[in-house]
PDB file of N, CA and C in Angstrom:
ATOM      1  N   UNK A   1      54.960 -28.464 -10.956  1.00  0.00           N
ATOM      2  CA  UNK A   1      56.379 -28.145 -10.833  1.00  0.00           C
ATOM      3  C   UNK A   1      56.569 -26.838 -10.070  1.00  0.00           C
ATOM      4  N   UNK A   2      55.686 -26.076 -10.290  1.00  0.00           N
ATOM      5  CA  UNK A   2      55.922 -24.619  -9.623  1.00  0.00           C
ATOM      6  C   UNK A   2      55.979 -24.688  -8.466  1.00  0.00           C
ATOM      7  N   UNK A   3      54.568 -25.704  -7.916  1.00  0.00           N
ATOM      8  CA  UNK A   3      54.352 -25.934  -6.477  1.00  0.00           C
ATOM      9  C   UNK A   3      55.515 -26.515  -5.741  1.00  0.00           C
ATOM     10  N   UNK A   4      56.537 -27.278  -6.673  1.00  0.00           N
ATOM     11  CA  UNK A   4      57.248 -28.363  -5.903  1.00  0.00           C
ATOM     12  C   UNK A   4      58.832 -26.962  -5.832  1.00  0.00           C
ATOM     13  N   UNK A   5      58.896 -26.639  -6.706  1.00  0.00           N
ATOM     14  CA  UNK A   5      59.996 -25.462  -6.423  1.00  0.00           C
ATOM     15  C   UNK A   5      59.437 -24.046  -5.460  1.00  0.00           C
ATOM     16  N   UNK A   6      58.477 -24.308  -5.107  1.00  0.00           N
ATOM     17  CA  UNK A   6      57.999 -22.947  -4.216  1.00  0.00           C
ATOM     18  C   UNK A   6      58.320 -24.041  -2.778  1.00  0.00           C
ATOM     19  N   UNK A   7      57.899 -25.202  -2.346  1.00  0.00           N
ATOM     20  CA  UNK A   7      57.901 -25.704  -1.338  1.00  0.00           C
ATOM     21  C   UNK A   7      58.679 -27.234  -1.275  1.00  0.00           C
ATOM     22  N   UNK A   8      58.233 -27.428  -2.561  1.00  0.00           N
ATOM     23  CA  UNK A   8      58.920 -28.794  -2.818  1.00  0.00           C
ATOM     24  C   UNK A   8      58.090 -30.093  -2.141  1.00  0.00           C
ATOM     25  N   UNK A   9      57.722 -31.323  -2.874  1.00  0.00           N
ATOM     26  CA  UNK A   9      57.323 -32.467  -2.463  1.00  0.00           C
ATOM     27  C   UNK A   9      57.615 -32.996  -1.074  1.00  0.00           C
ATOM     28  N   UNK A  10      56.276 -33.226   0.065  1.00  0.00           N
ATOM     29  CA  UNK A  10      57.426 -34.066   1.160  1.00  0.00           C
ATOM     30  C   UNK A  10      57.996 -34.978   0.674  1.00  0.00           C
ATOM     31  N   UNK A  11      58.948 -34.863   1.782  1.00  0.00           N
ATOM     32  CA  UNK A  11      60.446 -36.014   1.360  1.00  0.00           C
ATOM     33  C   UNK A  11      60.728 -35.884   0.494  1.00  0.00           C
ATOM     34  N   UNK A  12      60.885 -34.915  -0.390  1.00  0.00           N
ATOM     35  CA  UNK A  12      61.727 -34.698  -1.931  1.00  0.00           C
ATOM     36  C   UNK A  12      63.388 -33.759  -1.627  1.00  0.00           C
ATOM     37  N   UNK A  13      64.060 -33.521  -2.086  1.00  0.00           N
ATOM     38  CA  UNK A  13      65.248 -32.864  -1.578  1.00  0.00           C
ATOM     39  C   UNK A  13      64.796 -31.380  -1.655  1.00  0.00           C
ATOM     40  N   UNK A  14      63.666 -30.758  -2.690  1.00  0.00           N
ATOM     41  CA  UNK A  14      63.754 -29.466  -2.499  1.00  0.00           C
ATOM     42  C   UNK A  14      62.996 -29.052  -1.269  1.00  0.00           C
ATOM     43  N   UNK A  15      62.135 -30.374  -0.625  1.00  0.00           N
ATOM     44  CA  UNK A  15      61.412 -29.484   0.726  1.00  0.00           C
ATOM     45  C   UNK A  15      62.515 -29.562   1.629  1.00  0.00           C
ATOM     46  N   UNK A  16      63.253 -30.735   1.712  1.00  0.00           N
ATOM     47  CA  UNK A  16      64.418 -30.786   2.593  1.00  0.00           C
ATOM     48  C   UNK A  16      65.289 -29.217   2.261  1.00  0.00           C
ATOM     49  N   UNK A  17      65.284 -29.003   0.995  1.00  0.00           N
ATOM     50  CA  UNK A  17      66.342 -27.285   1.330  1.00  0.00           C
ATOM     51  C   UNK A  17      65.369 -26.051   1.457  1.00  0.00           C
ATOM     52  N   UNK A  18      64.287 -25.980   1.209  1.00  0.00           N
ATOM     53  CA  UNK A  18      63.052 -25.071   2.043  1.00  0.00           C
ATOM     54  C   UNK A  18      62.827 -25.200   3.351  1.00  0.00           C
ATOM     55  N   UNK A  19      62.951 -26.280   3.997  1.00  0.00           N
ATOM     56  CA  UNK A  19      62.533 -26.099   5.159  1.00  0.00           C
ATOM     57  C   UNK A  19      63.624 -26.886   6.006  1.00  0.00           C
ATOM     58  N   UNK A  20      63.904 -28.229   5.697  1.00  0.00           N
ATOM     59  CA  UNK A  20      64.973 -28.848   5.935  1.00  0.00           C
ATOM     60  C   UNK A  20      64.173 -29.864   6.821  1.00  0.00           C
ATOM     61  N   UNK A  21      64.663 -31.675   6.820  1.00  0.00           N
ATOM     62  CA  UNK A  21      64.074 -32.669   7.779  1.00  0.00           C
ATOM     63  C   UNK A  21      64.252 -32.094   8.620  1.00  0.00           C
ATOM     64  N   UNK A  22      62.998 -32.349   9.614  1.00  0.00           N
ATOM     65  CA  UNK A  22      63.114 -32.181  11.102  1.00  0.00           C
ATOM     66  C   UNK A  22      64.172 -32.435  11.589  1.00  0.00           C
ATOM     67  N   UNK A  23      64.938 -32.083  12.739  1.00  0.00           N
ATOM     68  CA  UNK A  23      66.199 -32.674  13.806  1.00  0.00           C
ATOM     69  C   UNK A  23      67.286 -32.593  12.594  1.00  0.00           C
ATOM     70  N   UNK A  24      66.856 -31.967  11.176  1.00  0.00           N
ATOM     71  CA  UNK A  24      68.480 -31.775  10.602  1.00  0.00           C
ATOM     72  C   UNK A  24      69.374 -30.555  10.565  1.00  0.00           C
ATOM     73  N   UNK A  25      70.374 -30.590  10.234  1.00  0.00           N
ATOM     74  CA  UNK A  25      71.616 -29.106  10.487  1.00  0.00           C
ATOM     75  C   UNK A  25      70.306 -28.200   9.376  1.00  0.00           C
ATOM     76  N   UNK A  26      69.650 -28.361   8.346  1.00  0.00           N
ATOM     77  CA  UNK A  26      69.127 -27.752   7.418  1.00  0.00           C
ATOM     78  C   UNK A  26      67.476 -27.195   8.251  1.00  0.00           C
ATOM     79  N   UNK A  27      67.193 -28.005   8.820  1.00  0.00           N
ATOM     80  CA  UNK A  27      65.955 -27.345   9.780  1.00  0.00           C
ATOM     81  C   UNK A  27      66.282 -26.477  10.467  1.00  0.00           C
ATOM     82  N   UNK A  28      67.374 -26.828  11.532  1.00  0.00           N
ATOM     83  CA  UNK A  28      68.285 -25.833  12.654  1.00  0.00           C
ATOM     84  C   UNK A  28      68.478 -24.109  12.048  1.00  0.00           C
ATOM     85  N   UNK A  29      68.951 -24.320  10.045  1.00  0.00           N
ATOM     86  CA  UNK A  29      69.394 -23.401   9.713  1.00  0.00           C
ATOM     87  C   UNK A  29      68.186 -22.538   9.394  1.00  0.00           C
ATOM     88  N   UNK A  30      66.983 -23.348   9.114  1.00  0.00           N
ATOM     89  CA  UNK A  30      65.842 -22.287   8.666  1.00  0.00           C
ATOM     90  C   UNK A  30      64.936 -22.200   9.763  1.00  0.00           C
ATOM     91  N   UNK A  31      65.002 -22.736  11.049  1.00  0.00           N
ATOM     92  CA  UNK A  31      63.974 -21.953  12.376  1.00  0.00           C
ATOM     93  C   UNK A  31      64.691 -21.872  13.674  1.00  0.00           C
ATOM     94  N   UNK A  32      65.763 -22.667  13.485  1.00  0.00           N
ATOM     95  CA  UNK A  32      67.103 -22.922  14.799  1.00  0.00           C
ATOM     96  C   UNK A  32      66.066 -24.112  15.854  1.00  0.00           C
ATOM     97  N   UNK A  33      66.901 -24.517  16.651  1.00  0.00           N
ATOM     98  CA  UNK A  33      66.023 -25.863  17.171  1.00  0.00           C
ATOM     99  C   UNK A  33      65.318 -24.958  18.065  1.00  0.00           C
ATOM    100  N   UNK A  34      64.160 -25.439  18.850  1.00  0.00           N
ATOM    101  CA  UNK A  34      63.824 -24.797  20.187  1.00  0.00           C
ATOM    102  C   UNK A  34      65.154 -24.346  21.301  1.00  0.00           C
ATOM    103  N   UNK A  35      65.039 -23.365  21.559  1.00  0.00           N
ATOM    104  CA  UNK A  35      65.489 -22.870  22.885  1.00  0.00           C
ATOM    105  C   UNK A  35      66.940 -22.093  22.161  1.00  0.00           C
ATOM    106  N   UNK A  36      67.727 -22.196  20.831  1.00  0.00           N
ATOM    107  CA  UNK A  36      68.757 -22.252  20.884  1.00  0.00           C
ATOM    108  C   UNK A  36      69.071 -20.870  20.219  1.00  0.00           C
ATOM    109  N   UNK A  37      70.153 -20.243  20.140  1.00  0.00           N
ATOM    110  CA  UNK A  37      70.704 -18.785  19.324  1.00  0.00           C
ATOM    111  C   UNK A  37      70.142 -18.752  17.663  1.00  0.00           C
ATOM    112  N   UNK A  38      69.950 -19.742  17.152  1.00  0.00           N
ATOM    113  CA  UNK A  38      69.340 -19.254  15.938  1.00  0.00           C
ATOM    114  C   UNK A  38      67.849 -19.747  15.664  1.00  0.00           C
ATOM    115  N   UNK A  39      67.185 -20.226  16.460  1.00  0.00           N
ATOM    116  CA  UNK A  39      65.713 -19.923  16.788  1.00  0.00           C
ATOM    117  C   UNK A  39      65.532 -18.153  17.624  1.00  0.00           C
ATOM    118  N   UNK A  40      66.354 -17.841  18.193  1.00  0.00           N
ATOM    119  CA  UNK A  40      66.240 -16.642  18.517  1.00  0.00           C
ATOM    120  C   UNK A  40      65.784 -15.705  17.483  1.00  0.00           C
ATOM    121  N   UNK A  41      67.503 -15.990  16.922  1.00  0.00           N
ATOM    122  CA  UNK A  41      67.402 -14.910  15.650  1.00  0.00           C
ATOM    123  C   UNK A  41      66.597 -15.295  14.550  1.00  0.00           C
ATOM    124  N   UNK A  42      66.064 -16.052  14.666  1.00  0.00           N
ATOM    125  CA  UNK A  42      64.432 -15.904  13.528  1.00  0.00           C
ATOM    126  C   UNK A  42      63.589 -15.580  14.363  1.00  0.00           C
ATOM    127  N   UNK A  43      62.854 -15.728  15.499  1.00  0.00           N
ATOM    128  CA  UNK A  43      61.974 -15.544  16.108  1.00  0.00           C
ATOM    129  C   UNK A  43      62.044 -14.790  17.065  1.00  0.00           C
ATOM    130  N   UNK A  44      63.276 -14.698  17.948  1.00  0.00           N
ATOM    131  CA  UNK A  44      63.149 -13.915  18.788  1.00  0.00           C
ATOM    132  C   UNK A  44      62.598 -15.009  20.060  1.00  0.00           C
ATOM    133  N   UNK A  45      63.038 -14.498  20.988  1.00  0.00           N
ATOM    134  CA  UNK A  45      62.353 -15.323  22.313  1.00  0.00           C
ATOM    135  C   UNK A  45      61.405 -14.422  22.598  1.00  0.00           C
ATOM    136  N   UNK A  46      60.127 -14.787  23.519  1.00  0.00           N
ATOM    137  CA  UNK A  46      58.899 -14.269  23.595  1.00  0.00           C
ATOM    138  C   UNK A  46      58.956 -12.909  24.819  1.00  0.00           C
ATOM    139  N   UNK A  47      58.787 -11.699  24.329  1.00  0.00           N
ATOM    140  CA  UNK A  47      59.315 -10.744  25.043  1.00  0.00           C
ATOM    141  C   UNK A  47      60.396 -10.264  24.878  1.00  0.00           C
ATOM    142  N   UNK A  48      60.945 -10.832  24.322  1.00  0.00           N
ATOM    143  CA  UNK A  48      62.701 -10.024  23.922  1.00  0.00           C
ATOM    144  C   UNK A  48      62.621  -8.735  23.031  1.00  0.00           C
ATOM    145  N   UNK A  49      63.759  -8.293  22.532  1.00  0.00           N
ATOM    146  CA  UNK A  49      64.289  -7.468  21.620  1.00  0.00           C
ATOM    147  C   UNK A  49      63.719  -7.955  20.229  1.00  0.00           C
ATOM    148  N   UNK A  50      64.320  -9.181  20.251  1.00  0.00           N
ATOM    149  CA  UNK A  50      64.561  -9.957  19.128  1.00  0.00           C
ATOM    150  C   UNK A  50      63.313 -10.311  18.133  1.00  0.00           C
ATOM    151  N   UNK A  51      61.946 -10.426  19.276  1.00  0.00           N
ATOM    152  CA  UNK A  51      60.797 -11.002  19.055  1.00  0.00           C
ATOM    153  C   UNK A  51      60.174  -9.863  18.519  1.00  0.00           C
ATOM    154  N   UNK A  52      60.257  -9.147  19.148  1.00  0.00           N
ATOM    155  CA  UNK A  52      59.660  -7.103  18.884  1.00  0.00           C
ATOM    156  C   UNK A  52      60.021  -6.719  17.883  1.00  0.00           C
ATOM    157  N   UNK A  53      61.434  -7.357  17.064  1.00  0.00           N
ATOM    158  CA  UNK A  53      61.783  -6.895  15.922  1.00  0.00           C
ATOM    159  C   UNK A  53      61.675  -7.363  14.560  1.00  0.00           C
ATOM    160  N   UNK A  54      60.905  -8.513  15.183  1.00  0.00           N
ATOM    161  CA  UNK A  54      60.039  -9.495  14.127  1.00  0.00           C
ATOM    162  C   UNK A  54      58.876  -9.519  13.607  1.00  0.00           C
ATOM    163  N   UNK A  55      58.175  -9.717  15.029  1.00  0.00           N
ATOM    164  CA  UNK A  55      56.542  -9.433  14.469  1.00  0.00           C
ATOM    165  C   UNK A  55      56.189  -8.406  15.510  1.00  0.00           C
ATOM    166  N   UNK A  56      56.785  -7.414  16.325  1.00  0.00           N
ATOM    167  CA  UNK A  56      56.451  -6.244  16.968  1.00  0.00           C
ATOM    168  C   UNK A  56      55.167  -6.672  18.105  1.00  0.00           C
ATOM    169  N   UNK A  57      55.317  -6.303  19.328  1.00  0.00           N
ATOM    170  CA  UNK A  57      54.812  -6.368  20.253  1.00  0.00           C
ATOM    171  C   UNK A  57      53.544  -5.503  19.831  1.00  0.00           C
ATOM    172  N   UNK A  58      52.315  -6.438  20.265  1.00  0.00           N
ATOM    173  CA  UNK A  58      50.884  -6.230  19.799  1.00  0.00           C
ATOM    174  C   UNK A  58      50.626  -4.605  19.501  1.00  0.00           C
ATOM    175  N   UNK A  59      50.391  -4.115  19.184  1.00  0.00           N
ATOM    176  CA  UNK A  59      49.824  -2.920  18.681  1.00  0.00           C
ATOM    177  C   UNK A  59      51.068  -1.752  19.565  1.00  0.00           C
ATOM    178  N   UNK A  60      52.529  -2.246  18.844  1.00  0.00           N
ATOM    179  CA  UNK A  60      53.193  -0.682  18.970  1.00  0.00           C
ATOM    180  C   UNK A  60      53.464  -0.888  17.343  1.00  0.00           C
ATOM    181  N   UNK A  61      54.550  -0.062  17.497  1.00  0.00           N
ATOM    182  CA  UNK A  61      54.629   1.006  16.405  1.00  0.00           C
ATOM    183  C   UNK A  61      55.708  -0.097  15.438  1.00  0.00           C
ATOM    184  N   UNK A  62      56.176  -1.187  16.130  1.00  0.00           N
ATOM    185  CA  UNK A  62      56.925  -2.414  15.245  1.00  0.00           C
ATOM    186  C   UNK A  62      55.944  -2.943  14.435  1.00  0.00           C
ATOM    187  N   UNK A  63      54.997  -3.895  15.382  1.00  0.00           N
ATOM    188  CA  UNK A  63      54.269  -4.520  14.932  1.00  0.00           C
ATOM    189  C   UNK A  63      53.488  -3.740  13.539  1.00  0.00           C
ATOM    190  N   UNK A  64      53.055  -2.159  13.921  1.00  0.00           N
ATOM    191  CA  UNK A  64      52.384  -1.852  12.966  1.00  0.00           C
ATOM    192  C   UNK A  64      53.151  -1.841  11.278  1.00  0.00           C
ATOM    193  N   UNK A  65      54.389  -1.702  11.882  1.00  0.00           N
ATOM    194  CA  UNK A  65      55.450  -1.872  10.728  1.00  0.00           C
ATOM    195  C   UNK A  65      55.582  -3.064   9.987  1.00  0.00           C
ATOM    196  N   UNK A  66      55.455  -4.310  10.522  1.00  0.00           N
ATOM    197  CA  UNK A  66      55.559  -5.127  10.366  1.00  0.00           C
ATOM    198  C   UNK A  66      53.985  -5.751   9.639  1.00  0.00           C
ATOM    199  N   UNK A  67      52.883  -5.557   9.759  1.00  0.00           N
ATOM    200  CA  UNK A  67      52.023  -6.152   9.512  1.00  0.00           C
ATOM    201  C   UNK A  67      50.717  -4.832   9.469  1.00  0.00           C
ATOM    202  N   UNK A  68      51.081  -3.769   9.986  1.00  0.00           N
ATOM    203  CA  UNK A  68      50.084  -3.046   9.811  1.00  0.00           C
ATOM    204  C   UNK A  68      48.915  -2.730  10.660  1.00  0.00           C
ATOM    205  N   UNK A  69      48.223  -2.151  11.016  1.00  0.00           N
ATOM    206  CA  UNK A  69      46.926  -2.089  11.731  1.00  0.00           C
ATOM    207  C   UNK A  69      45.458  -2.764  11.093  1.00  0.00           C
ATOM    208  N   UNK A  70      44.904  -3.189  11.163  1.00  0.00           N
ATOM    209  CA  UNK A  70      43.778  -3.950  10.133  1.00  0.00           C
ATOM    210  C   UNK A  70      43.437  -2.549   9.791  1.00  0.00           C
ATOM    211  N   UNK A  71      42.804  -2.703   8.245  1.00  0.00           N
ATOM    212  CA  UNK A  71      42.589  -1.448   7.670  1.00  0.00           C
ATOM    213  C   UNK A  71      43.004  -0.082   7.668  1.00  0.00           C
ATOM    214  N   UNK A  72      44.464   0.026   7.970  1.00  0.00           N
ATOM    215  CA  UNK A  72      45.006   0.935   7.771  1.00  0.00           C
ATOM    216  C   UNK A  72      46.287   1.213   6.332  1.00  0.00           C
ATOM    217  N   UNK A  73      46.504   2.396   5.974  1.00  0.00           N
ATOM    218  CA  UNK A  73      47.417   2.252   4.821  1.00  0.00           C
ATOM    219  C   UNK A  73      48.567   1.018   4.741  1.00  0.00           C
ATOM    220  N   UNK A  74      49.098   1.172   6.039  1.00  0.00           N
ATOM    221  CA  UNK A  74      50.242   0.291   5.895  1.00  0.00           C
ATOM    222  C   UNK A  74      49.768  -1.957   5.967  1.00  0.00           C
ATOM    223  N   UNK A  75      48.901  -1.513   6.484  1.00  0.00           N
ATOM    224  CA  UNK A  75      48.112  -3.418   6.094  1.00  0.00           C
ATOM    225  C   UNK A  75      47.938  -2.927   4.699  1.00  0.00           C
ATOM    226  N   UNK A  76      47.420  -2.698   4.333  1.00  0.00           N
ATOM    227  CA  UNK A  76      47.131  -2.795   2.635  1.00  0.00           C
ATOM    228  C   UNK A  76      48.229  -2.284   1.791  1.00  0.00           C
ATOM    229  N   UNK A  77      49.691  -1.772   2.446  1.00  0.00           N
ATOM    230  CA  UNK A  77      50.847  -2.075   1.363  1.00  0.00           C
ATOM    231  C   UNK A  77      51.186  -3.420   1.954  1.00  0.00           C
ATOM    232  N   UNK A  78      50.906  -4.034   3.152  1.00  0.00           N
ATOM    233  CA  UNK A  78      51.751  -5.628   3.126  1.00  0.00           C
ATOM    234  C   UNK A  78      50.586  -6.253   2.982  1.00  0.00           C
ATOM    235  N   UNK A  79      49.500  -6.419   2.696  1.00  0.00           N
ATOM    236  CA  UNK A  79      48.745  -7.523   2.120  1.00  0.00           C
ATOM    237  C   UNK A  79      47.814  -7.347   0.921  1.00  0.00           C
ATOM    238  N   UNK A  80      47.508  -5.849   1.286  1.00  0.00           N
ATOM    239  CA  UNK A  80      46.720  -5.278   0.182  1.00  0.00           C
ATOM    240  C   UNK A  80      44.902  -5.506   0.853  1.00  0.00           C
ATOM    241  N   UNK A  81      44.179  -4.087   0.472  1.00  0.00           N
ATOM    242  CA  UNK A  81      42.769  -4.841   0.930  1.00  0.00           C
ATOM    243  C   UNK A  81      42.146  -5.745  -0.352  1.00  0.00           C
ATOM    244  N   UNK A  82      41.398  -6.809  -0.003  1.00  0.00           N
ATOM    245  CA  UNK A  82      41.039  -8.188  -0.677  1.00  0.00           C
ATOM    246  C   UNK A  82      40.504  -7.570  -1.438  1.00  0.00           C
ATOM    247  N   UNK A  83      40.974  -8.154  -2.855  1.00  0.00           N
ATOM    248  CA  UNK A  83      40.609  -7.981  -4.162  1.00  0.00           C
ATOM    249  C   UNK A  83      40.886  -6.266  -4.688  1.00  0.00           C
ATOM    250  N   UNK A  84      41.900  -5.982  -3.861  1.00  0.00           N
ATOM    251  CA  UNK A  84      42.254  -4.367  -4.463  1.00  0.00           C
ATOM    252  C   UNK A  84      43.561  -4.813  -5.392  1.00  0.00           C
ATOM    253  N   UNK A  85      44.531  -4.264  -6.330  1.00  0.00           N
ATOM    254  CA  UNK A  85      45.397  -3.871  -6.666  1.00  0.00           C
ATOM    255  C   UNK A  85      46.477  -4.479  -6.152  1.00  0.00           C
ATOM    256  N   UNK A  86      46.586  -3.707  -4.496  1.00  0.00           N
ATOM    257  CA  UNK A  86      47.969  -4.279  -3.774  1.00  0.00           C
ATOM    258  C   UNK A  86      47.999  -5.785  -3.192  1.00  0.00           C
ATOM    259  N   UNK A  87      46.184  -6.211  -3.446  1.00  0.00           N
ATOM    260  CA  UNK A  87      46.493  -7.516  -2.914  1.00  0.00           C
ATOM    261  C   UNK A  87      46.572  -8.265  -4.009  1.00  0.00           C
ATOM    262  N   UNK A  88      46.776  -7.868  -5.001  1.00  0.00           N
ATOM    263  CA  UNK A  88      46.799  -8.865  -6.156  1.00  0.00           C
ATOM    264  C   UNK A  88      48.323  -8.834  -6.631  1.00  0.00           C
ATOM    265  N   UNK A  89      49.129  -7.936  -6.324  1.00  0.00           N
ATOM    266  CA  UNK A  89      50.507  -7.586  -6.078  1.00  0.00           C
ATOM    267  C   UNK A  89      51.345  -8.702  -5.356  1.00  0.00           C
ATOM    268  N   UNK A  90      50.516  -8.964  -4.258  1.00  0.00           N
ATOM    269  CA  UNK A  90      51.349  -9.421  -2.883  1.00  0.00           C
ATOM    270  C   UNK A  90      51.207 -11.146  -3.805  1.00  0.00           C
ATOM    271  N   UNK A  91      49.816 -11.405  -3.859  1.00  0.00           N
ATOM    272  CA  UNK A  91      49.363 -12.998  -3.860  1.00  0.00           C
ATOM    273  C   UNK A  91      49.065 -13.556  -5.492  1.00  0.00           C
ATOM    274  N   UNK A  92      48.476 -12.155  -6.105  1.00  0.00           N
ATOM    275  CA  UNK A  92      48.190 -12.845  -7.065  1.00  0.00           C
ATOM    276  C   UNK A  92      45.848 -13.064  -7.045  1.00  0.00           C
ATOM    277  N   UNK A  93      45.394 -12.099  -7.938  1.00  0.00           N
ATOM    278  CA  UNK A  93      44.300 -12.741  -7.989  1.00  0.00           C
ATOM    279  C   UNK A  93      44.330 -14.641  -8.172  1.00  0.00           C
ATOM    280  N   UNK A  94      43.521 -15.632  -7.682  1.00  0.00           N
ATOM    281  CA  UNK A  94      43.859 -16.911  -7.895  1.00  0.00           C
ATOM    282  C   UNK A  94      43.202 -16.783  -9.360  1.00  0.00           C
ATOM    283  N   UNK A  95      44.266 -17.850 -10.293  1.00  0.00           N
ATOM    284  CA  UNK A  95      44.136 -18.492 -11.422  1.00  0.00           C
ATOM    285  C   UNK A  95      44.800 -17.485 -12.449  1.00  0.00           C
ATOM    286  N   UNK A  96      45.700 -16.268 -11.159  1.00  0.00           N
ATOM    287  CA  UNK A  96      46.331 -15.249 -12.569  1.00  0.00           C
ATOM    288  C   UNK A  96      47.960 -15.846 -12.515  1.00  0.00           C
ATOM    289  N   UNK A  97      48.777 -15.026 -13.552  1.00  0.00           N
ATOM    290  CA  UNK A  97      50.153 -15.762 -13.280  1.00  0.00           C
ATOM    291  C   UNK A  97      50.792 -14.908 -11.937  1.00  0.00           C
ATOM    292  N   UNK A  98      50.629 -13.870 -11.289  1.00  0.00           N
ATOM    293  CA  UNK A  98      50.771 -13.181 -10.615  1.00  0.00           C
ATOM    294  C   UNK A  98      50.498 -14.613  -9.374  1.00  0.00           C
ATOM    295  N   UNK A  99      49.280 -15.064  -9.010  1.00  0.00           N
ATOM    296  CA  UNK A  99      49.104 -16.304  -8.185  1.00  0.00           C
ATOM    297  C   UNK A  99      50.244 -17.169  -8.133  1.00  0.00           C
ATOM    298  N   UNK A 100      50.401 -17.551  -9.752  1.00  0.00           N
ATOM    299  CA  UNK A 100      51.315 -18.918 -10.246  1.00  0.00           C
ATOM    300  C   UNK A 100      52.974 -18.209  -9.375  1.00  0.00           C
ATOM    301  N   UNK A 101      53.441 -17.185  -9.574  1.00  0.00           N
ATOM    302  CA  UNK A 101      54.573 -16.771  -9.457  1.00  0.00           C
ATOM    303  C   UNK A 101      54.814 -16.851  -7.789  1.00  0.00           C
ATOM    304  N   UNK A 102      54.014 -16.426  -6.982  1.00  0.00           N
ATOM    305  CA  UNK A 102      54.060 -16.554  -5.663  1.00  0.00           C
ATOM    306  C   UNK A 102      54.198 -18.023  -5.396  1.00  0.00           C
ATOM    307  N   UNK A 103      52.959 -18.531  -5.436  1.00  0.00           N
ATOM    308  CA  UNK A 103      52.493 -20.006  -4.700  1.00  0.00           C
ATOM    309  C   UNK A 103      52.759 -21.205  -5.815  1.00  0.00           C
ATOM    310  N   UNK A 104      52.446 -20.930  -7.281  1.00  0.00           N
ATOM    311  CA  UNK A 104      52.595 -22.327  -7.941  1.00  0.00           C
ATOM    312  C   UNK A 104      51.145 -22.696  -8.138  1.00  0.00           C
ATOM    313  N   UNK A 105      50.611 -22.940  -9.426  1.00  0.00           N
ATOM    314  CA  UNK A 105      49.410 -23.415  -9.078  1.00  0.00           C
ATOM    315  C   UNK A 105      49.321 -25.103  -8.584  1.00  0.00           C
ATOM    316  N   UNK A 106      48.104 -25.212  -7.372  1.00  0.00           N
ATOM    317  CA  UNK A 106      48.774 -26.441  -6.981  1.00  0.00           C
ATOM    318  C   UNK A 106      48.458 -27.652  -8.145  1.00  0.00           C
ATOM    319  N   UNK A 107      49.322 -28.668  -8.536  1.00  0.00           N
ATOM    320  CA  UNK A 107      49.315 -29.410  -9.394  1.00  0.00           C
ATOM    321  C   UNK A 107      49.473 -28.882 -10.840  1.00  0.00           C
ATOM    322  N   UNK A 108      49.973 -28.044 -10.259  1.00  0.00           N
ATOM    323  CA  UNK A 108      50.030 -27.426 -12.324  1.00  0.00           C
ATOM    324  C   UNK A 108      51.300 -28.114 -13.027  1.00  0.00           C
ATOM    325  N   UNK A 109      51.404 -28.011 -14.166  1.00  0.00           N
ATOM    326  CA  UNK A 109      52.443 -28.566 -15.149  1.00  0.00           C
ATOM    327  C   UNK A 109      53.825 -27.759 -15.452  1.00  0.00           C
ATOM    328  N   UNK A 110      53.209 -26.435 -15.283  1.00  0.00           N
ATOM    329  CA  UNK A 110      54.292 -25.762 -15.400  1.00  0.00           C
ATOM    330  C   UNK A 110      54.296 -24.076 -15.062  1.00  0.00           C
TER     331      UNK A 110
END
């Protein structure tokens, strides 16, 4: 159940409102179609403003914001280094409820 409310069953209605059928107004709303104003504004077009302010153009000072430098302070407040503290924060050691709360264990009951 956890799994199916974190992502929801294909073809069940909750993956349809997570992600939404392909080619529907509910897909459009969570990635925008290719090419169009609200694929922008999630993604940004490649080189833009928009894109830089998402996942930051390779190693400036966005990107590092965004995701961090590998092994630097700020990667290990957004992912945490493996098996430290902050990554058990972000994901969850697997099989803790910290795991369950993020992802759902898959097939679990509850």
């Amino acid at each position: 159940i956890a799994h199916f409310l974190y992502r929801g069953a294909s073809g069940t209605i909750a993956y349809f409102l997570y992600r939404g059928a392909s080619g529907t107004i509910a897909h459009f709303l969570y990635r925008g179609a290719s090419g169009t104003i609200a694929h922008f504004l999630y993604y940004g077009a490649s080189g833009t403003i928009a894109y830089f302010l998402y996942y930051g153009a390779s190693v400036t000072i966005a990107h590092f914001l965004y995701r961090g430098a590998s092994v630097t302070i700020t990667h290990f407040l957004y992912r945490g280094a493996s098996g430290t503290i902050a990554h058990f924060l972000y994901r969850g050691a697997s099989g803790t409820i910290a795991h369950f709360l993020y992802y759902g264990a898959s097939s679990a009951i509850d």
